[in-house]
Protein backbone atom coordinates (compact mmCIF):
# COMPACT_ATOMS: atom_id res chain seq x y z
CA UNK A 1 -59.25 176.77 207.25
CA UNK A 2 -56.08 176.66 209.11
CA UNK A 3 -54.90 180.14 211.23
CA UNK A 4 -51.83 181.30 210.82
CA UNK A 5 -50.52 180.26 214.29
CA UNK A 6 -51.64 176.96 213.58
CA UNK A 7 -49.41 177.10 210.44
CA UNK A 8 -46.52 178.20 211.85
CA UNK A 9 -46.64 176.01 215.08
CA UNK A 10 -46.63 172.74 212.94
CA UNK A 11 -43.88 174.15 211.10
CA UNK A 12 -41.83 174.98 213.74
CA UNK A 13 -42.39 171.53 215.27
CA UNK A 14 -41.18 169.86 211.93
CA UNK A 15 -38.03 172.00 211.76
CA UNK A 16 -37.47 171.22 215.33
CA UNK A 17 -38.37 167.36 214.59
CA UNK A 18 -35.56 167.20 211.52
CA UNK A 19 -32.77 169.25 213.78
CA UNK A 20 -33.07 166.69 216.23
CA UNK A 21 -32.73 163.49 213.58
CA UNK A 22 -29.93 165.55 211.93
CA UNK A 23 -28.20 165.86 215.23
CA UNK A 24 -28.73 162.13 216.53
CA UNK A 25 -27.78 160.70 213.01
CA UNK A 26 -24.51 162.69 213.01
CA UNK A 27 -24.03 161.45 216.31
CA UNK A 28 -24.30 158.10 215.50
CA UNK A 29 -22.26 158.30 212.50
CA UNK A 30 -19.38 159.74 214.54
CA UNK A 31 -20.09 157.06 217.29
CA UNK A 32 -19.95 153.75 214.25
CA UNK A 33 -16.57 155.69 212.55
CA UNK A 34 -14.80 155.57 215.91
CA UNK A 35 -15.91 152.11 217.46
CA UNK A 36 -16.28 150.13 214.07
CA UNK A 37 -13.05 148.75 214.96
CA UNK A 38 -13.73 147.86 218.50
CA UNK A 39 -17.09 146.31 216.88
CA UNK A 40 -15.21 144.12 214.30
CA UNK A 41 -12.96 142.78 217.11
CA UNK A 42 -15.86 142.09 220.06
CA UNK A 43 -18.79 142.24 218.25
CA UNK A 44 -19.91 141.61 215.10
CA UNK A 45 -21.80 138.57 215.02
CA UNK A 46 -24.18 140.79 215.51
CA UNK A 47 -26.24 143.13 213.75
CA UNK A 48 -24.74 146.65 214.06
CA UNK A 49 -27.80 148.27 214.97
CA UNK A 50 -29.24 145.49 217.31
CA UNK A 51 -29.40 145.19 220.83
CA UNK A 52 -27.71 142.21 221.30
CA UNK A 53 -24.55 144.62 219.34
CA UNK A 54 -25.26 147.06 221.98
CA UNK A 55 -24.87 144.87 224.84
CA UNK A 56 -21.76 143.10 223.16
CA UNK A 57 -20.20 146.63 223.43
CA UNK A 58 -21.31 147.02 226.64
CA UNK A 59 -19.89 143.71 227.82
CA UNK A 60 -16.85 144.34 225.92
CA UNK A 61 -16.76 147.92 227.54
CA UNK A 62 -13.01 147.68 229.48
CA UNK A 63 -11.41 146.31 225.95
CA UNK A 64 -13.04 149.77 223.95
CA UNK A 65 -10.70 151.77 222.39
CA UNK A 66 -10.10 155.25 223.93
CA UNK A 67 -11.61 156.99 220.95
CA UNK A 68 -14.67 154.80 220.61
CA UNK A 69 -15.35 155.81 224.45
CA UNK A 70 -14.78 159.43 224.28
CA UNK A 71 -17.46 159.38 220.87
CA UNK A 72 -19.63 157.70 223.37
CA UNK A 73 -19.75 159.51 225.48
CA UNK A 74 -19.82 163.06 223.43
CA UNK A 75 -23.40 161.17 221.83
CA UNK A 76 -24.54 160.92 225.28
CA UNK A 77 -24.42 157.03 224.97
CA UNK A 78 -22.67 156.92 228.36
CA UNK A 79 -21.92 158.78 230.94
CA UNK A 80 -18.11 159.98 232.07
CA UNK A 81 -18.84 158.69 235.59
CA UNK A 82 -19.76 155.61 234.24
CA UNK A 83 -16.04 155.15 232.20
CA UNK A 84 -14.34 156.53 235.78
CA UNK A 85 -16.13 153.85 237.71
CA UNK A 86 -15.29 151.12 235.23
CA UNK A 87 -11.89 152.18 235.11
CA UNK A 88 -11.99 151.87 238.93
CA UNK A 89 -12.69 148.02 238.46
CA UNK A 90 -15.10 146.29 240.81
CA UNK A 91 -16.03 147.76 244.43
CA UNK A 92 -15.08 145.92 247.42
């Protein structure tokens, strides 16, 4: 028979487990609503949830709407350095 602790350490991992889902899928539905735009224009010969979309966007990155960056990178998707240093353009 299963303790107590036992119990209450698998339920604490599946409320963690859903908190975390709930979290990522509201920051992916913040991230489509923003860029779905930028992904009809560049992208969407693809499959929205592919790779190959994901690397279209990627590609595409310098033609991205302002909002569809900033929801980027509030999901973590990238990083603020990474938008400074393409805004930069290339390195000499």
């Amino acid at each position: 028979m299963p303790t107590i602790a036992l119990i209450l350490s698998a339920a604490v991992a599946l409320v963690a487990t859903a908190t975390l889902t709930a979290t990522a899928h509201a920051a992916s539905l913040a991230v489509e609503l923003a860029c779905a735009s930028d992904y009809y224009a560049y992208c969407s010969k693809y499959d929205s949830d592919s790779q190959a979309a994901r690397s279209c966007m990627d590609r595409n990155g310098s033609k991205l709407s302002h909002r569809c960056v900033n929801a980027l990178v509030r999901a973590g998707e990238v990083s603020k350095s990474e938008v400074k240093r393409r805004a930069e353009g290339p390195s000499r």
